[in-house]
Protein backbone atom coordinates (compact mmCIF):
# COMPACT_ATOMS: atom_id res chain seq x y z
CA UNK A 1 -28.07 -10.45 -25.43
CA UNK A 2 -28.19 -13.00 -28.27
CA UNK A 3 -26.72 -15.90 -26.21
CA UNK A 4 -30.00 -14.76 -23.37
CA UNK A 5 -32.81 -14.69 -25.60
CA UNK A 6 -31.22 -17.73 -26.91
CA UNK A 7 -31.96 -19.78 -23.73
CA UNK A 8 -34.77 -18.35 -22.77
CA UNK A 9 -36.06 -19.28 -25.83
CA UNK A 10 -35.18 -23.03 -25.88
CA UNK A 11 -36.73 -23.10 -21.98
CA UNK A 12 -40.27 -22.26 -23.53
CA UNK A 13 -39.92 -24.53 -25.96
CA UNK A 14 -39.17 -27.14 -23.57
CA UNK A 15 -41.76 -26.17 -21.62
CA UNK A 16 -44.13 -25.38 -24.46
CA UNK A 17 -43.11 -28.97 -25.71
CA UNK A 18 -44.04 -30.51 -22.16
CA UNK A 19 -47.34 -28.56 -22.35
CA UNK A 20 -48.80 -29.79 -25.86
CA UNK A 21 -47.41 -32.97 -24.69
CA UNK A 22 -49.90 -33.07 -21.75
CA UNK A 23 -52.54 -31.58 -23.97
CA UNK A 24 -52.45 -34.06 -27.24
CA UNK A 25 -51.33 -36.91 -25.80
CA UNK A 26 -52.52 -37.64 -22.29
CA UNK A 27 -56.02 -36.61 -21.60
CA UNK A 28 -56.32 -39.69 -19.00
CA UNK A 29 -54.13 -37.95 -16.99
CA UNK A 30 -55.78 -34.99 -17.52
CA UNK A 31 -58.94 -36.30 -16.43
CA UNK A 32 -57.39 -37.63 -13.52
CA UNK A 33 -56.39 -34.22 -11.93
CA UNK A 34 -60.18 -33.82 -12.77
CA UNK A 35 -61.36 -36.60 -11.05
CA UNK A 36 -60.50 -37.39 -7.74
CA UNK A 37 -57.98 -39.40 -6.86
CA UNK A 38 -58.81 -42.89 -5.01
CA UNK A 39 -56.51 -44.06 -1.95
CA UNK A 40 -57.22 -46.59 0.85
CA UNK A 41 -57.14 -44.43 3.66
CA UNK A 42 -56.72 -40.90 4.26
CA UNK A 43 -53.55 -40.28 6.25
CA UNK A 44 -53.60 -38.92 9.58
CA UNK A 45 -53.04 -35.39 10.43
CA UNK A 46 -52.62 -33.02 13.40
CA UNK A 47 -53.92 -29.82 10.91
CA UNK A 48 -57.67 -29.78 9.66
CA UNK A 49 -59.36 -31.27 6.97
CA UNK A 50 -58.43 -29.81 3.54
CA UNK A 51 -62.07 -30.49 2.71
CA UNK A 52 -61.86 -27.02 0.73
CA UNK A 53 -58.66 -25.64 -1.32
CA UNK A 54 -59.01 -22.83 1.18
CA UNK A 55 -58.37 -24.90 4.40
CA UNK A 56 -55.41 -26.84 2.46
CA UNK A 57 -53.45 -23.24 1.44
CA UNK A 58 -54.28 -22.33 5.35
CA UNK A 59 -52.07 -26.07 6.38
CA UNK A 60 -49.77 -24.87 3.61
CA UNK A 61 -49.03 -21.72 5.60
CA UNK A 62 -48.59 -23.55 8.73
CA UNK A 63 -46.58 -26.09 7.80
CA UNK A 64 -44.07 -23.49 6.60
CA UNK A 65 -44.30 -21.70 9.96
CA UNK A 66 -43.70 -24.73 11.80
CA UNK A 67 -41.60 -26.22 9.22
CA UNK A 68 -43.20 -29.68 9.69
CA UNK A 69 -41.89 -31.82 6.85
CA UNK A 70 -44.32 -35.16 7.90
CA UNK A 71 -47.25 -32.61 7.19
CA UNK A 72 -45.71 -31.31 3.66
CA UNK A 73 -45.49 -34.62 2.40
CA UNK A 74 -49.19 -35.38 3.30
CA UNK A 75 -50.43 -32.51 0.90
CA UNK A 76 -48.49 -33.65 -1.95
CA UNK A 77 -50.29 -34.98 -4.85
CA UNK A 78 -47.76 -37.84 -6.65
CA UNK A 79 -47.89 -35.91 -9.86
CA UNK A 80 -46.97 -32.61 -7.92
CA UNK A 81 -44.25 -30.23 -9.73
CA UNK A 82 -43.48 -27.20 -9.22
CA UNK A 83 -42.38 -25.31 -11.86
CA UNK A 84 -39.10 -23.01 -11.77
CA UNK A 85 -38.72 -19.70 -13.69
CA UNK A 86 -35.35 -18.48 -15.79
CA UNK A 87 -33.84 -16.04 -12.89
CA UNK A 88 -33.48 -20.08 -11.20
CA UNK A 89 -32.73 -22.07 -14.24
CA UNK A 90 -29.72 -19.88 -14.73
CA UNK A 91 -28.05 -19.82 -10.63
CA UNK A 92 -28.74 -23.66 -10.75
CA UNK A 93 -28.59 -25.23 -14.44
CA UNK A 94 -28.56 -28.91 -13.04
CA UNK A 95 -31.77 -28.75 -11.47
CA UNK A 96 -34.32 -28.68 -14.66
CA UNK A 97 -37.45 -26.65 -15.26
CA UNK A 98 -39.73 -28.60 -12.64
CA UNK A 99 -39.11 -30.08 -8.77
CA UNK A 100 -40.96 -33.26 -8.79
CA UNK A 101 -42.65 -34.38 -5.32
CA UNK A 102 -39.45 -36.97 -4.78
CA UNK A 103 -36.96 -33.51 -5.43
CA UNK A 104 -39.49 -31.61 -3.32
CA UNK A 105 -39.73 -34.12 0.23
CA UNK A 106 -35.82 -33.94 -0.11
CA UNK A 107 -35.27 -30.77 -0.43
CA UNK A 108 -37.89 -29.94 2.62
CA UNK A 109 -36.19 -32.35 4.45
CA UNK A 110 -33.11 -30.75 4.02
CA UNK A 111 -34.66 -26.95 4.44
CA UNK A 112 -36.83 -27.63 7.65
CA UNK A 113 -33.83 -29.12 9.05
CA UNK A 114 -32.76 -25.97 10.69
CA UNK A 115 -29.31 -27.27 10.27
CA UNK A 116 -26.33 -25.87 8.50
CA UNK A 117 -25.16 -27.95 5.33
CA UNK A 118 -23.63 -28.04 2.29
CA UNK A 119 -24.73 -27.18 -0.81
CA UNK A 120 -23.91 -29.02 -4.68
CA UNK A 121 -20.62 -27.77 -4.91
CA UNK A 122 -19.85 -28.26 -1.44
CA UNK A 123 -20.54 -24.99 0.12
CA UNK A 124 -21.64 -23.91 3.52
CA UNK A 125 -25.32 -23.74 3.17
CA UNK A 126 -26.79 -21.59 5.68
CA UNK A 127 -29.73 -22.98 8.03
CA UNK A 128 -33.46 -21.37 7.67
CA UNK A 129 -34.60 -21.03 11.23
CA UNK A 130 -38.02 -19.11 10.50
CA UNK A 131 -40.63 -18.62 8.01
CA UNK A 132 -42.76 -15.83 8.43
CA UNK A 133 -45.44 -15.42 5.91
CA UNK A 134 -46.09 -12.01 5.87
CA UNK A 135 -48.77 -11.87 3.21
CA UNK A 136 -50.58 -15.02 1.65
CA UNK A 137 -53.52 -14.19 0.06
CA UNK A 138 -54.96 -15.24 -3.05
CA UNK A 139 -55.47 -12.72 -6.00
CA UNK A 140 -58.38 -14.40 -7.57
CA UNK A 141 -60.95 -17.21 -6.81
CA UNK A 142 -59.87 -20.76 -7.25
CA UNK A 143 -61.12 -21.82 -11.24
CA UNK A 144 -60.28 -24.38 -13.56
CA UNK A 145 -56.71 -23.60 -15.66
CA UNK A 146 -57.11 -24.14 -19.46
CA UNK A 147 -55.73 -26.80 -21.45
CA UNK A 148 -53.29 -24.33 -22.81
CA UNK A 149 -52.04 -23.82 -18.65
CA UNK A 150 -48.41 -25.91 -18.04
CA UNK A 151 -50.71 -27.49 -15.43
CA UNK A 152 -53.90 -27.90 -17.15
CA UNK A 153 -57.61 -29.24 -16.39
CA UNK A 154 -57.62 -28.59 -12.61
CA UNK A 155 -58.24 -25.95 -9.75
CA UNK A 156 -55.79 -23.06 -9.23
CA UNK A 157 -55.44 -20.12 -8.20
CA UNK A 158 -52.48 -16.89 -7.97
CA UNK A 159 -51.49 -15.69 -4.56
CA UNK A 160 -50.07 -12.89 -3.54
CA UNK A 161 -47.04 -13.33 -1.22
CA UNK A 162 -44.30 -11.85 0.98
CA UNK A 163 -42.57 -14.46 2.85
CA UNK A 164 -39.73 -13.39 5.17
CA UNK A 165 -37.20 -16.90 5.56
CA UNK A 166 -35.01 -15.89 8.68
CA UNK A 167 -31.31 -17.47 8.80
CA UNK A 168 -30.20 -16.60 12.09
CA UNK A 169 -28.32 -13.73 13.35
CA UNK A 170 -24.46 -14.54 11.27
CA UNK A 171 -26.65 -13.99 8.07
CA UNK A 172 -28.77 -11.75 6.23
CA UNK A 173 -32.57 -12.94 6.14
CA UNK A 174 -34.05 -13.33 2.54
CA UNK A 175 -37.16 -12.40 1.35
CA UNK A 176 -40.01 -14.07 -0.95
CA UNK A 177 -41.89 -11.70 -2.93
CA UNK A 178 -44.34 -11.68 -5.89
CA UNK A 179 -46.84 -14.50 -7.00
CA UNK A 180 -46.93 -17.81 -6.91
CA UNK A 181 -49.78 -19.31 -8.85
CA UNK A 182 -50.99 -23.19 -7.04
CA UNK A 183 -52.59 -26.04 -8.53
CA UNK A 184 -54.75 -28.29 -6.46
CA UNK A 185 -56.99 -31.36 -6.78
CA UNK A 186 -58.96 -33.74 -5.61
CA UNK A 187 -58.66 -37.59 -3.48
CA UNK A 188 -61.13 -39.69 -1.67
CA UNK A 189 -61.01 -42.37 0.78
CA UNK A 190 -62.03 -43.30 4.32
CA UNK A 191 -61.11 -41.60 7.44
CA UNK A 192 -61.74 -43.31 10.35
CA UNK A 193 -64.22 -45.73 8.21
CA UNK A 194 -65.68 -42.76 6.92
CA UNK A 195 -65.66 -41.44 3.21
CA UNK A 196 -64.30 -38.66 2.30
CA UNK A 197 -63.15 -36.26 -0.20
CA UNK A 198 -60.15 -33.75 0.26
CA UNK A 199 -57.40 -31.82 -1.79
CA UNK A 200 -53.89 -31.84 -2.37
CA UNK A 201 -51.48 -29.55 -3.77
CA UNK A 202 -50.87 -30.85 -7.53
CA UNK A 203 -48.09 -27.79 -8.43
CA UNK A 204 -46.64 -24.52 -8.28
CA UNK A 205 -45.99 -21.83 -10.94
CA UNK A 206 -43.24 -19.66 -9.49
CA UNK A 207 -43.37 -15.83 -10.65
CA UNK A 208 -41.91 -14.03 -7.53
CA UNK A 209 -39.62 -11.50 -7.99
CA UNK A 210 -35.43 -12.13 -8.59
CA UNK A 211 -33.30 -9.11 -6.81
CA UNK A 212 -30.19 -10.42 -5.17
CA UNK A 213 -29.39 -6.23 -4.75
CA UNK A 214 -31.61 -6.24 -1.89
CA UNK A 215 -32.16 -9.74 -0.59
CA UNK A 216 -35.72 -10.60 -2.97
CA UNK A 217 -35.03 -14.85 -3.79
CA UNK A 218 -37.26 -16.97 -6.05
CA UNK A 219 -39.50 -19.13 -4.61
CA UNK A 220 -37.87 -21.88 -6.74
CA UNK A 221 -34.27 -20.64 -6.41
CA UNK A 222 -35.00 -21.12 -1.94
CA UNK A 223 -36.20 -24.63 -3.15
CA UNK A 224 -33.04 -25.00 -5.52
CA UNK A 225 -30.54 -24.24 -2.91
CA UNK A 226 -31.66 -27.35 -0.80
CA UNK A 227 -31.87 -29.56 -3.77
């Protein structure tokens, strides 16, 4: 029990160290997730305008049903991260406390591939056919997280969600379950010659719930396995 509290206790610091690092030491960047975001041109897109962070959770939901990776790099802020809890940390050790938006268009690559494949060590890694999302809904309304938040200084919000990931008929379907809490903020630019601001997913705070017993998976441990 020693040995657990151990590492769990050197994670927060690591992530408590990340934290006041992002607090004391970087407030551009801080006023950045603040302040929109400035790009050429808005890419295109077959789902609607993410004009609200309503509208951009509803394209998160379909992209997952479709599993369109072209669209799930489009939401992607570059200083997205999504942010892994301990049941994760400790099934995949070499992946870190946060996915970075590089680890996370691989790994979607890789998981919308509906494709059996190998995992790290070279095991069969079953193929995801099927997201159903059950339940996405948020908890609260969308506010600004606190300085003190791992992703501070910008718009997020929990949601509440049961996501069934179906792997065929050879093996057992898993199940997402619990909250996940989701960061968003802000770009402009011109679409079709025509300004405009929208949002874009800037993180993830993973807090679903771990029961291998009955099937329940981390949000971040589905993500690890395609790493």
């Amino acid at each position: 029990m020693l040995v657990m509290d151990n590492k769990m206790s050197a994670r927060l610091a690591a992530l408590m160290f990340a934290v006041l690092l992002i607090a004391s030491g970087c407030s551009d960047e801080e006023e950045s997730l603040l302040t929109p975001r400035t790009v050429d041109n808005i890419p295109d897109s077959s789902l609607l305008f993410p004009d609200t962070p309503e509208q951009l959770m509803a394209n998160f939901q379909t992209i997952y049903e479709t599993m369109d990776v072209d669209e799930y790099r489009l939401i992607l802020d570059p200083a997205f991260e999504t942010i892994l809890q301990d049941a994760t940390l400790d099934d995949f050790p070499g992946v870190g406390i946060t996915l970075d938006v590089a680890e996370e268009n691989h790994l979607h690559e890789r998981m919308f591939l509906g494709e059996p494949l190998q995992d790290a060590n070279g095991e069969l890694l079953p193929a995801i056919f099927q997201f159903t999302m059950a339940r996405f809904q948020p908890v609260v309304d969308w506010g600004e997280s606190l300085p003190s938040d791992p992703i501070p200084n910008t718009l997020s919000a929990m949601y509440d969600v049961e996501i069934l990931v179906g792997r065929g008929q050879e093996f057992s379907s898993l199940m997402v379950r619990g909250s996940i809490r989701f960061y968003v903020t802000t770009a402009e630019g011109r679409l079709n010659g025509e300004p405009k601001t929208y949002y874009r997913l800037v993180g993830q705070l993973d807090l679903t719930q771990d029961n291998k017993a009955v099937w329940l998976t981390p949000w971040g441990s589905l993500k690890a396995w395609f790493h």
